[in-house]
C-alpha atoms as a PDB file:
ATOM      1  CA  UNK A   1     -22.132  32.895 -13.555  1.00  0.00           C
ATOM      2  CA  UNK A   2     -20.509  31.547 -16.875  1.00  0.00           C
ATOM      3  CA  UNK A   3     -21.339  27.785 -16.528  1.00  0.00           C
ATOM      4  CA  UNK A   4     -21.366  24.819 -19.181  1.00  0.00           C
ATOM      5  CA  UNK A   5     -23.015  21.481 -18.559  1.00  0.00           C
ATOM      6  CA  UNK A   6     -21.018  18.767 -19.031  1.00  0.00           C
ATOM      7  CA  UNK A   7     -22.692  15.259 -21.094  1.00  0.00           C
ATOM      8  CA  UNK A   8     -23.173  13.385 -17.670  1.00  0.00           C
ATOM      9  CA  UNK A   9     -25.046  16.929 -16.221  1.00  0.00           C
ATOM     10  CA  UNK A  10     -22.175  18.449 -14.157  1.00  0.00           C
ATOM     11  CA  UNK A  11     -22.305  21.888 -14.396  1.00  0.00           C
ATOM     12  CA  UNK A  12     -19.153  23.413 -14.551  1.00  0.00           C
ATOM     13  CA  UNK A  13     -17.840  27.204 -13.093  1.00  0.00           C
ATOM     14  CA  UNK A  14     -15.584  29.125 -15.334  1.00  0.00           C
ATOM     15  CA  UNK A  15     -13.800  32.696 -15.788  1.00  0.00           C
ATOM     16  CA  UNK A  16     -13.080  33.782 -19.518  1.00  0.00           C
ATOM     17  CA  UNK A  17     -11.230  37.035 -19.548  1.00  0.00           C
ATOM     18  CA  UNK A  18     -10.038  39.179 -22.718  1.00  0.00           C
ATOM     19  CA  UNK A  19      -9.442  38.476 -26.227  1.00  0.00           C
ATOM     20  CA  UNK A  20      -6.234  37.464 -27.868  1.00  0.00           C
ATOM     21  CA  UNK A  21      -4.876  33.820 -27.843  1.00  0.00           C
ATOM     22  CA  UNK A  22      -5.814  31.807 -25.128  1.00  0.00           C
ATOM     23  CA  UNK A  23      -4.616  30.495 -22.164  1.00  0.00           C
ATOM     24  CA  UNK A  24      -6.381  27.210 -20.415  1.00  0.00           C
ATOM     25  CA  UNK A  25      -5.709  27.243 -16.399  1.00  0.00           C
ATOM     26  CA  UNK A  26      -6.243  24.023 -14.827  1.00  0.00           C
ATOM     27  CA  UNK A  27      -6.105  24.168 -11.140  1.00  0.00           C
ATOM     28  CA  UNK A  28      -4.596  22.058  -8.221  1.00  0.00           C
ATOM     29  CA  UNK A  29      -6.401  19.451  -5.666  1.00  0.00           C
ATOM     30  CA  UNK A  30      -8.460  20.699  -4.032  1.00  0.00           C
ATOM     31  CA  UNK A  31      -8.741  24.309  -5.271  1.00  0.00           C
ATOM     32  CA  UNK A  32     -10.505  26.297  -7.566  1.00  0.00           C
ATOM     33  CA  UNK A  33      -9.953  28.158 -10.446  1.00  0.00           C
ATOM     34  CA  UNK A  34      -9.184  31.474  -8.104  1.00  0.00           C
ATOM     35  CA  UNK A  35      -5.918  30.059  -7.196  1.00  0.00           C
ATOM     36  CA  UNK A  36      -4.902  31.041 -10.656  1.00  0.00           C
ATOM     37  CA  UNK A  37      -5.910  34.814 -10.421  1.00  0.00           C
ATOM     38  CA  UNK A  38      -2.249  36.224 -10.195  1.00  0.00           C
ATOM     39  CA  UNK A  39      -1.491  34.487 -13.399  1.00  0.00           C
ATOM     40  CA  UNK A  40      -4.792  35.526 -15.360  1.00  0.00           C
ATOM     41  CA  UNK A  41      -4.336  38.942 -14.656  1.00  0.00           C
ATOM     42  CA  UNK A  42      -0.526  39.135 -15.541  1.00  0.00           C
ATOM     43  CA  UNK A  43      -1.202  37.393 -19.069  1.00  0.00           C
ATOM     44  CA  UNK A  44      -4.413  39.371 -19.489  1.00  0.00           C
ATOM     45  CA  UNK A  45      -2.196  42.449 -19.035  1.00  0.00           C
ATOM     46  CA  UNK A  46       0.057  40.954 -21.618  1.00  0.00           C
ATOM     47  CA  UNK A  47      -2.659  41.030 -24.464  1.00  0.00           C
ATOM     48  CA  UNK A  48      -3.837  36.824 -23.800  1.00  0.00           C
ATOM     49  CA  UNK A  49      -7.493  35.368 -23.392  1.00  0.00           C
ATOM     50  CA  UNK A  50      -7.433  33.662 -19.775  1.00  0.00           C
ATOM     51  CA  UNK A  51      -9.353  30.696 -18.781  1.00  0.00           C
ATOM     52  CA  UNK A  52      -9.828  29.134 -15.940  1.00  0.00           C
ATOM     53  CA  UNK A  53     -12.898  26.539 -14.508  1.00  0.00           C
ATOM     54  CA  UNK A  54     -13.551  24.810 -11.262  1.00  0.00           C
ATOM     55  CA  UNK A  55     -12.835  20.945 -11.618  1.00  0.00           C
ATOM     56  CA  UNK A  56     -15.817  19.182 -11.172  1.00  0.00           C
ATOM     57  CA  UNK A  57     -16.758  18.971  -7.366  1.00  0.00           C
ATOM     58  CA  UNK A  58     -14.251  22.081  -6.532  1.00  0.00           C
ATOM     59  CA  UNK A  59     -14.883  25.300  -6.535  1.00  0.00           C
ATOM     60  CA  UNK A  60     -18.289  26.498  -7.901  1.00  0.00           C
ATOM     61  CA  UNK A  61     -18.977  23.068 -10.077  1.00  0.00           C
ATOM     62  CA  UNK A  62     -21.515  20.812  -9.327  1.00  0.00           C
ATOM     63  CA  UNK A  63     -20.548  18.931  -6.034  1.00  0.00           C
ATOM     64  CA  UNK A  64     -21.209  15.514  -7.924  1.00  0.00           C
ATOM     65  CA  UNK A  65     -20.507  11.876  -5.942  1.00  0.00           C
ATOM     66  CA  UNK A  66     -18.872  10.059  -8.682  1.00  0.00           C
ATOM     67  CA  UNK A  67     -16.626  10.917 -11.829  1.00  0.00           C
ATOM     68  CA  UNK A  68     -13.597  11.986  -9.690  1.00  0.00           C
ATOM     69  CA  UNK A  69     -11.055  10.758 -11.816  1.00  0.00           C
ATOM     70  CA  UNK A  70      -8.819  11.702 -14.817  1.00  0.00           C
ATOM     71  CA  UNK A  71     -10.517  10.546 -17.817  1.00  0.00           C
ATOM     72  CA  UNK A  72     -14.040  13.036 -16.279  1.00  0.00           C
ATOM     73  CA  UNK A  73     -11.290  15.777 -15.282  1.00  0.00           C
ATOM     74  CA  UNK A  74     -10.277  15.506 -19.302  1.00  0.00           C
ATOM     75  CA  UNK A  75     -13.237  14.953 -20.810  1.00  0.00           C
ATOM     76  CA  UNK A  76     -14.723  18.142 -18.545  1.00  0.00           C
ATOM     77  CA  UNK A  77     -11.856  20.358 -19.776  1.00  0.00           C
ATOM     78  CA  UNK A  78     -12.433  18.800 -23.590  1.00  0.00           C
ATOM     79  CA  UNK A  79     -16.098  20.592 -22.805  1.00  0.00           C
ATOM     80  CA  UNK A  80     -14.927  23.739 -22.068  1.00  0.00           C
ATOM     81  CA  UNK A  81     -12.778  24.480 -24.968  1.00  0.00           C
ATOM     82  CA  UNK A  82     -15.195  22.912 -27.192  1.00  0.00           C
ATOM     83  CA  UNK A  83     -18.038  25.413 -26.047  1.00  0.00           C
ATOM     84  CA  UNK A  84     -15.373  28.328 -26.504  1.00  0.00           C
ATOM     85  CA  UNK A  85     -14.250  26.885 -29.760  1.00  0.00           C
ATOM     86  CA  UNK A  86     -10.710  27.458 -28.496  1.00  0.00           C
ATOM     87  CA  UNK A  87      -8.166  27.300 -31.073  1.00  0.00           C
ATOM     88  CA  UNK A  88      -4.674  27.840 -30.756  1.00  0.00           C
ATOM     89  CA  UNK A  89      -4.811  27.377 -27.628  1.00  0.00           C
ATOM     90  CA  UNK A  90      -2.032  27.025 -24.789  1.00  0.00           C
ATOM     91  CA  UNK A  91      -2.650  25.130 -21.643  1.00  0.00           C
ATOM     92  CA  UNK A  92      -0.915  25.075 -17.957  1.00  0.00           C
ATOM     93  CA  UNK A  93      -1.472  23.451 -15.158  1.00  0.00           C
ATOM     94  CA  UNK A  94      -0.078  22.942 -11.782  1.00  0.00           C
ATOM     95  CA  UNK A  95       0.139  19.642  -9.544  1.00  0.00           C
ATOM     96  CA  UNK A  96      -3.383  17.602 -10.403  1.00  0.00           C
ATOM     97  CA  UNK A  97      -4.023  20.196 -13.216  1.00  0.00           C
ATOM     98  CA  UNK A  98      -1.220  19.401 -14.673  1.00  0.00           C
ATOM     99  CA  UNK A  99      -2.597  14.993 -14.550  1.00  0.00           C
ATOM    100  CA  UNK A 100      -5.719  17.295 -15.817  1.00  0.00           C
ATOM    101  CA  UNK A 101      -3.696  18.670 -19.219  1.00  0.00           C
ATOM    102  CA  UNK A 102      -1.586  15.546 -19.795  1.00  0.00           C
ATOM    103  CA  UNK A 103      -4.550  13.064 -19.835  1.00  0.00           C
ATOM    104  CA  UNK A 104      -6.556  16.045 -21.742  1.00  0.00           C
ATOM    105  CA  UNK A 105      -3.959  15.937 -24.575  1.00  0.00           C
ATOM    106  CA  UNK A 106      -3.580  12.595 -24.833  1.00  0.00           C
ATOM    107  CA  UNK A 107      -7.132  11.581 -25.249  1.00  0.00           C
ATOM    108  CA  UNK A 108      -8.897  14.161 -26.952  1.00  0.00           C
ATOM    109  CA  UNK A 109      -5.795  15.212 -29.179  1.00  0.00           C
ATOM    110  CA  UNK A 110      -3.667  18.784 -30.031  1.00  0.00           C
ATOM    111  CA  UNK A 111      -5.663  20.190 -32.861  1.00  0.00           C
ATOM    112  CA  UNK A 112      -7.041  22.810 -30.375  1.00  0.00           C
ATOM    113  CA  UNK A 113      -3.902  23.061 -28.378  1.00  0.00           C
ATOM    114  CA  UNK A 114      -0.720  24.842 -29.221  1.00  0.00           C
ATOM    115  CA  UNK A 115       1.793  24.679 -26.165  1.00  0.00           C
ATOM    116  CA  UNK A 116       1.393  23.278 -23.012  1.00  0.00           C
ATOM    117  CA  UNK A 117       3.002  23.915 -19.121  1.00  0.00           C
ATOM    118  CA  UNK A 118       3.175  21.683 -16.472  1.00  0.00           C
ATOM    119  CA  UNK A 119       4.013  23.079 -13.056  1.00  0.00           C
ATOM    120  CA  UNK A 120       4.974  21.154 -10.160  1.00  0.00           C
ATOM    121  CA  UNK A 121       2.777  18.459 -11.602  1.00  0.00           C
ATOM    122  CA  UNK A 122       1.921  14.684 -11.000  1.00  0.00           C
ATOM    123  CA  UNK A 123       2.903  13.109 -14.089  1.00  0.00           C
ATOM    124  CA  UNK A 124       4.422  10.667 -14.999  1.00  0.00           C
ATOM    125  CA  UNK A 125       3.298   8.760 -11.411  1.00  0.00           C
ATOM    126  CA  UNK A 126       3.209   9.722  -7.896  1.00  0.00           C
ATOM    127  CA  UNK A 127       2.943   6.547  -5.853  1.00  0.00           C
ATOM    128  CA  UNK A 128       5.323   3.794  -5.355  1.00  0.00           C
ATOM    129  CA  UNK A 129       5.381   0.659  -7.606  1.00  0.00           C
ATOM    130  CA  UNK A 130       8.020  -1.673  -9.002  1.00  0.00           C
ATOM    131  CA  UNK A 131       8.207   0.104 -11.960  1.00  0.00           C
ATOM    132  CA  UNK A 132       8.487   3.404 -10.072  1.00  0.00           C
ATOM    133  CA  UNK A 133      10.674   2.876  -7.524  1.00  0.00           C
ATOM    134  CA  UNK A 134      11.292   6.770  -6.560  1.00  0.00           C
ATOM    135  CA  UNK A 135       7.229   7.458  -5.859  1.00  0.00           C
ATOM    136  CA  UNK A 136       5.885   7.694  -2.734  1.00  0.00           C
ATOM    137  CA  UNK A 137       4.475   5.138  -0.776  1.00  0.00           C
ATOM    138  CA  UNK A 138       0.451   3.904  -0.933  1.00  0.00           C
ATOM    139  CA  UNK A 139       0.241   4.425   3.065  1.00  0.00           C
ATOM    140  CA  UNK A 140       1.015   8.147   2.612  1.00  0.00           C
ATOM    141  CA  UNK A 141      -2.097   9.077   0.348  1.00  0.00           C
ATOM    142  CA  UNK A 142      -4.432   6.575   2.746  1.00  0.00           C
ATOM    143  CA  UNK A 143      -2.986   9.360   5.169  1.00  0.00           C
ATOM    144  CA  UNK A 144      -4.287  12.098   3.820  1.00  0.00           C
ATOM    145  CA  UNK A 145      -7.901  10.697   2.958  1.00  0.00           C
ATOM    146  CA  UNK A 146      -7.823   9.877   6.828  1.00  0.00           C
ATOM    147  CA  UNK A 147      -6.675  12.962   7.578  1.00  0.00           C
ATOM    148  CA  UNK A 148      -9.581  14.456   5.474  1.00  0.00           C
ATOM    149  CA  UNK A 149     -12.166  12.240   6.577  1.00  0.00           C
ATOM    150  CA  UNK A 150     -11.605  12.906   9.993  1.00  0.00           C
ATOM    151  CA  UNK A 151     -11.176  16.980   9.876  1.00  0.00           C
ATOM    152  CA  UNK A 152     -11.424  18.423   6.484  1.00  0.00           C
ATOM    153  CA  UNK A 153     -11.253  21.620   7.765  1.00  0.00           C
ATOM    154  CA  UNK A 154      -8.353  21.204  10.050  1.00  0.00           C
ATOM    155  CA  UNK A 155      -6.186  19.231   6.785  1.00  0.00           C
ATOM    156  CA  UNK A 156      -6.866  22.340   5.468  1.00  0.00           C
ATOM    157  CA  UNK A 157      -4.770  24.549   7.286  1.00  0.00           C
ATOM    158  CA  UNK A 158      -2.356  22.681   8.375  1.00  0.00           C
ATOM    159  CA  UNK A 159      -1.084  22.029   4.355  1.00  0.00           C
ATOM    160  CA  UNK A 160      -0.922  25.141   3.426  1.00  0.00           C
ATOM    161  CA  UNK A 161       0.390  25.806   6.717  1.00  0.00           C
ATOM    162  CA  UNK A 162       3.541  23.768   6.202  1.00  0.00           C
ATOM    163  CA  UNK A 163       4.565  21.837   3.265  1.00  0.00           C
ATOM    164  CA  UNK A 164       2.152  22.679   0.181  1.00  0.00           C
ATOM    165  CA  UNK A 165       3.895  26.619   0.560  1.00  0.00           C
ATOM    166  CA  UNK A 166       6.908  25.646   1.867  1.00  0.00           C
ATOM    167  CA  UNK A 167       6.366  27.553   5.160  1.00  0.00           C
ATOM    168  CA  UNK A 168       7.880  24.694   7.368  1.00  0.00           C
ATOM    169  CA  UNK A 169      11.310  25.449   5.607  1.00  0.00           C
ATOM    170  CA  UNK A 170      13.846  28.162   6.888  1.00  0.00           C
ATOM    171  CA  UNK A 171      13.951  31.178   6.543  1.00  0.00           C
ATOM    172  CA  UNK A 172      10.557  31.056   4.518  1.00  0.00           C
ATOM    173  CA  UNK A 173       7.952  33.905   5.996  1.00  0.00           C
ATOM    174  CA  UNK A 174       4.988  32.571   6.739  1.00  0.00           C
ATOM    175  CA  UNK A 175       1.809  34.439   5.164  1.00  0.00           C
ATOM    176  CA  UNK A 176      -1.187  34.011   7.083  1.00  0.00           C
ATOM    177  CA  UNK A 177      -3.159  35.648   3.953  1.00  0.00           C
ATOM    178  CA  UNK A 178      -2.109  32.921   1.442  1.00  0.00           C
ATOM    179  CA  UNK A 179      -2.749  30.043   4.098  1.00  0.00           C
ATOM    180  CA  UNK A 180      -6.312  31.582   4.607  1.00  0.00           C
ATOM    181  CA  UNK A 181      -7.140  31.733   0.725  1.00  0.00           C
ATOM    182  CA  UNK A 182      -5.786  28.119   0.022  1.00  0.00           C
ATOM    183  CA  UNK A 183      -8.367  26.905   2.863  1.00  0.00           C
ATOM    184  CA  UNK A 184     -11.342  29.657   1.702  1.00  0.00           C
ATOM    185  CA  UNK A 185     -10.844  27.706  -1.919  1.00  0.00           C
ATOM    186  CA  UNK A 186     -10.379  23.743  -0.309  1.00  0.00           C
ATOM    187  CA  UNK A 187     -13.704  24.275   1.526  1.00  0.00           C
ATOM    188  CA  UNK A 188     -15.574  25.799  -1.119  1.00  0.00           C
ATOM    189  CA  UNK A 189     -15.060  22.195  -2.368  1.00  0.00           C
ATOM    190  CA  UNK A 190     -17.270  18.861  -1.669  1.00  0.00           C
ATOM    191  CA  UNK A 191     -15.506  16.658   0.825  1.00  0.00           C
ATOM    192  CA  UNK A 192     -16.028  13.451  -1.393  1.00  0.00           C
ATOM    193  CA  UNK A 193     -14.726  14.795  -4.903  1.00  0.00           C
ATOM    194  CA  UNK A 194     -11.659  16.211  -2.348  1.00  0.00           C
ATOM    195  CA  UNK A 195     -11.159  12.081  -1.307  1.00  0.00           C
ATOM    196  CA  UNK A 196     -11.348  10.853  -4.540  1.00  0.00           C
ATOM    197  CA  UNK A 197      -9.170  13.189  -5.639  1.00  0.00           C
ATOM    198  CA  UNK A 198      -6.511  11.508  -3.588  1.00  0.00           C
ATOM    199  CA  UNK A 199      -6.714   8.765  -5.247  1.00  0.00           C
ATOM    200  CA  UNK A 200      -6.723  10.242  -8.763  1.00  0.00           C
ATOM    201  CA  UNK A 201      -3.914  12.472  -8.385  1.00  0.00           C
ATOM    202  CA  UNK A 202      -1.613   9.496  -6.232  1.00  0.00           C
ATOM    203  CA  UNK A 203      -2.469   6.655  -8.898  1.00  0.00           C
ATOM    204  CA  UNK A 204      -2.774   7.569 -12.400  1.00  0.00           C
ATOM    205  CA  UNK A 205      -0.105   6.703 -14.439  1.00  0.00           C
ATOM    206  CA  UNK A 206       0.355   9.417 -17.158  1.00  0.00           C
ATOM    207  CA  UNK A 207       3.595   7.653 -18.876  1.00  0.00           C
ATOM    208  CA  UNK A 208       2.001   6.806 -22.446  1.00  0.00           C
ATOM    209  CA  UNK A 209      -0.070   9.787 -22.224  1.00  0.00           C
ATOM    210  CA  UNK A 210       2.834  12.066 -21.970  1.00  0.00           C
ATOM    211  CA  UNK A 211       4.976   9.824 -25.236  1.00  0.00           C
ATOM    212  CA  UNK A 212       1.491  10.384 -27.280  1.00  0.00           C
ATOM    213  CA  UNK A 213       1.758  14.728 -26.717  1.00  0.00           C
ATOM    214  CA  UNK A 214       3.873  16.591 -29.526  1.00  0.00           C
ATOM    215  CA  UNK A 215       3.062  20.179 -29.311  1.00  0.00           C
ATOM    216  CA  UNK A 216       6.452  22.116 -27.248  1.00  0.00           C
ATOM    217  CA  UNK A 217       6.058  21.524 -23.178  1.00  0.00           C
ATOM    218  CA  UNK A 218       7.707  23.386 -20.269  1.00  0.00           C
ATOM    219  CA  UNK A 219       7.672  21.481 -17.305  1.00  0.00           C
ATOM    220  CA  UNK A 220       8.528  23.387 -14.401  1.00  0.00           C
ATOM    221  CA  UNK A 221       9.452  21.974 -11.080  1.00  0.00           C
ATOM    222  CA  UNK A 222      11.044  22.793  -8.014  1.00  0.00           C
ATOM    223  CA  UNK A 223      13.853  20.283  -6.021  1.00  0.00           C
ATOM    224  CA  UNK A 224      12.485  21.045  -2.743  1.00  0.00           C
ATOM    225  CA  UNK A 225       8.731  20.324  -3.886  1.00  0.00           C
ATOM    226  CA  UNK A 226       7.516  18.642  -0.778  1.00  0.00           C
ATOM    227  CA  UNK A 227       4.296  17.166  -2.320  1.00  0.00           C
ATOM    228  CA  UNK A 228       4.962  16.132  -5.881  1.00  0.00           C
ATOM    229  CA  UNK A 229       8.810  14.818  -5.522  1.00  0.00           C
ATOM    230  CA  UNK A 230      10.778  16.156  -7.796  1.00  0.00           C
ATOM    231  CA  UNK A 231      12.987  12.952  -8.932  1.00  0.00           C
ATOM    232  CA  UNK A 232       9.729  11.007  -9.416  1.00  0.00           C
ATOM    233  CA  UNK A 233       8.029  13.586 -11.573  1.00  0.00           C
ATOM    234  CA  UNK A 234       9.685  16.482 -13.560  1.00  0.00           C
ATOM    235  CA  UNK A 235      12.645  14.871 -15.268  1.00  0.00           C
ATOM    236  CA  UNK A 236      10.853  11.556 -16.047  1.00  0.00           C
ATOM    237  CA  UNK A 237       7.687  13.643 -18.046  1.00  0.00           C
ATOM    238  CA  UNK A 238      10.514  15.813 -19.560  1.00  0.00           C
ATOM    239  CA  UNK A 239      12.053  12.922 -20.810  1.00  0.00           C
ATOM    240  CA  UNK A 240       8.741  11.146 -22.275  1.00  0.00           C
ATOM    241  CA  UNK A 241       7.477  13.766 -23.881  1.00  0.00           C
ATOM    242  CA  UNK A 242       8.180  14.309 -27.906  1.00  0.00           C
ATOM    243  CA  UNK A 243       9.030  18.052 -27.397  1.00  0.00           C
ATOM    244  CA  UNK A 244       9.314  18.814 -23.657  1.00  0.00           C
ATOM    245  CA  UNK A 245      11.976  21.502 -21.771  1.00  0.00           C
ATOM    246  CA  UNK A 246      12.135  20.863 -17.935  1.00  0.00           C
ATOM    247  CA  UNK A 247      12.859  23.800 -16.099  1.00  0.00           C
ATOM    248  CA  UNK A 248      14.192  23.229 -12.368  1.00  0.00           C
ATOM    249  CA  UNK A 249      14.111  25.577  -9.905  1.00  0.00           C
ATOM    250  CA  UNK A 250      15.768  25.127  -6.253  1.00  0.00           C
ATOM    251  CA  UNK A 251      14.165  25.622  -2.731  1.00  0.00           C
ATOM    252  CA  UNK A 252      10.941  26.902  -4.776  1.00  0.00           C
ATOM    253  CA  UNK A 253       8.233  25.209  -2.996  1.00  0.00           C
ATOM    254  CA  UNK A 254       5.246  23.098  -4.408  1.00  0.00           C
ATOM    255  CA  UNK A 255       2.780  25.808  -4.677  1.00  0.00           C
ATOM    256  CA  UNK A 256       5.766  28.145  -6.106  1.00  0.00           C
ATOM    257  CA  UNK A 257       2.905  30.073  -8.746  1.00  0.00           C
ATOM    258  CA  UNK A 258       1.792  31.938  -5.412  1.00  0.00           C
ATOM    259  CA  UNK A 259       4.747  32.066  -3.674  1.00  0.00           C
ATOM    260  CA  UNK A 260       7.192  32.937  -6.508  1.00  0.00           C
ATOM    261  CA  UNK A 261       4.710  34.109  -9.114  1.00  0.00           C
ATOM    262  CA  UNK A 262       7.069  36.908  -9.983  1.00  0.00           C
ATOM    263  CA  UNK A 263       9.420  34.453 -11.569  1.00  0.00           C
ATOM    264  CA  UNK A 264       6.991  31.689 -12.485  1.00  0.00           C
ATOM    265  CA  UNK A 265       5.075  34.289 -14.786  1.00  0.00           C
ATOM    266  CA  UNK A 266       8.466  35.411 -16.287  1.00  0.00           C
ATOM    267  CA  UNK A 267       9.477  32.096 -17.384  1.00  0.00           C
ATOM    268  CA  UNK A 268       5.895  31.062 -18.628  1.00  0.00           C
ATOM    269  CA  UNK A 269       5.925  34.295 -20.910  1.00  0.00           C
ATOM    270  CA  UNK A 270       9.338  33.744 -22.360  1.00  0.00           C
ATOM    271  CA  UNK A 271       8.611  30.550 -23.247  1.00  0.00           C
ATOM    272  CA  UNK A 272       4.953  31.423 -24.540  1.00  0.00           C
ATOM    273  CA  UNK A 273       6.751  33.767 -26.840  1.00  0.00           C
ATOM    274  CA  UNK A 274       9.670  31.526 -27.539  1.00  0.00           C
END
């Protein structure tokens, strides 16, 4: 398996498909780099290198007890493109991946980095505070490290089950397939770089790393996103960032790159080659 080894000895899965310029998936809590496939093969189709790694603790990476937070997640993804001696390149990420590219950008700079795509992500802020009066509330990501802690495996289904895909909503359809694969990646996961995840993707505040990025972003987000609200995310890191372009789409739900990859993958390439 392609693997680097981070500077604190995490050893870190990746996929590295094609030739052409490159394109830097970062994945969602608490997935793997496989929930990117429809998207790497698309692009690879379309003549780009595609990248993708397991976050530390997900996936295939070393299922480490500490580093769970944004500044590792960066630093881990500064690594990767680093060994590859990336150049050029453009990176997207959805929901936590997207916290992932933001704080990436911000703190190891742009001169590898060319465009950038953040998809129902968690910038600027997800929880509640004073000064972000539209995030959600502390007690509801204490919630889901309960719900975790007391049956990973049953959290598990029931997100993907209901709100994460949208699957609660009328008329959606249901797909038992996509619910299995979202749990097949959670599980793959360790349980403790899954809880402090929470906490990492809930509390971060991305605001001054989003005014510090000035290569073109496309921040794409839906209105119905039932895990990342939309009025406390997309139009607030659209409007901080130098160059951004917020793209909104309507009853799309939070995991909309599986569910409406079709249209997601349109509007990535057009503005790729915009």
């Amino acid at each position: 398996m392609p693997i680097i080894t981070t500077q604190d000895g995490v050893e870190i899965f990746y996929k590295d498909w094609g030739t052409g310029q490159p394109i830097v998936f970062s994945h969602g809590w608490p997935l793997s780099a496989d929930d990117w496939d429809t998207q790497m093969l698309f692009f690879l189709q379309h003549g780009y290198r595609v990248i993708a790694h397991d976050r530390r603790g997900h996936g295939r990476s070393t299922q480490v007890a500490d580093g769970h937070d944004m500044d590792h997640y960066a630093d881990d993804l500064f690594a990767l493109t680093t060994h590859l001696d990336l150049k050029d390149a453009i990176h997207v990420g959805h929901s936590t991946g997207g916290g992932e590219v933001t704080r990436y950008l911000a703190r190891h700079g742009e001169s590898r980095a060319s465009k950038a795509a953040l998809i129902s992500a968690v910038p600027p802020l997800m929880v509640h505070t004073e000064a972000n009066p539209e995030g959600l509330p502390k007690s509801v990501f204490d919630g889901l490290q309960a719900q975790l802690a007391a049956s990973r495996t049953k959290f598990y289904r029931d997100l993907p089950e209901g709100p994460f895909y949208g699957f609660n909503r009328e008329p959606a359809k249901s797909s038992e397939a996509v619910i299995a694969n979202w749990w097949r990646q959670g599980m793959m996961g360790g349980a403790k770089a899954h809880y402090d995840g929470i906490v990492a993707f809930s509390q971060t505040d991305f605001t001054e790393d989003l005014k510090k990025i000035t290569i073109p972003v496309l921040v794409m987000h839906s209105e119905d996103d039932q895990i990342v609200p939309y009025v406390a995310s997309g139009p607030k890191s659209a409007e901080l960032l130098q160059n951004g372009t917020l793209k909104t789409y309507k009853g799309f739900p939070h995991g909309m790159p599986t569910t409406e990859a079709e249209t997601i993958n349109a509007d990535l390439l057009a503005f790729l080659k915009g």
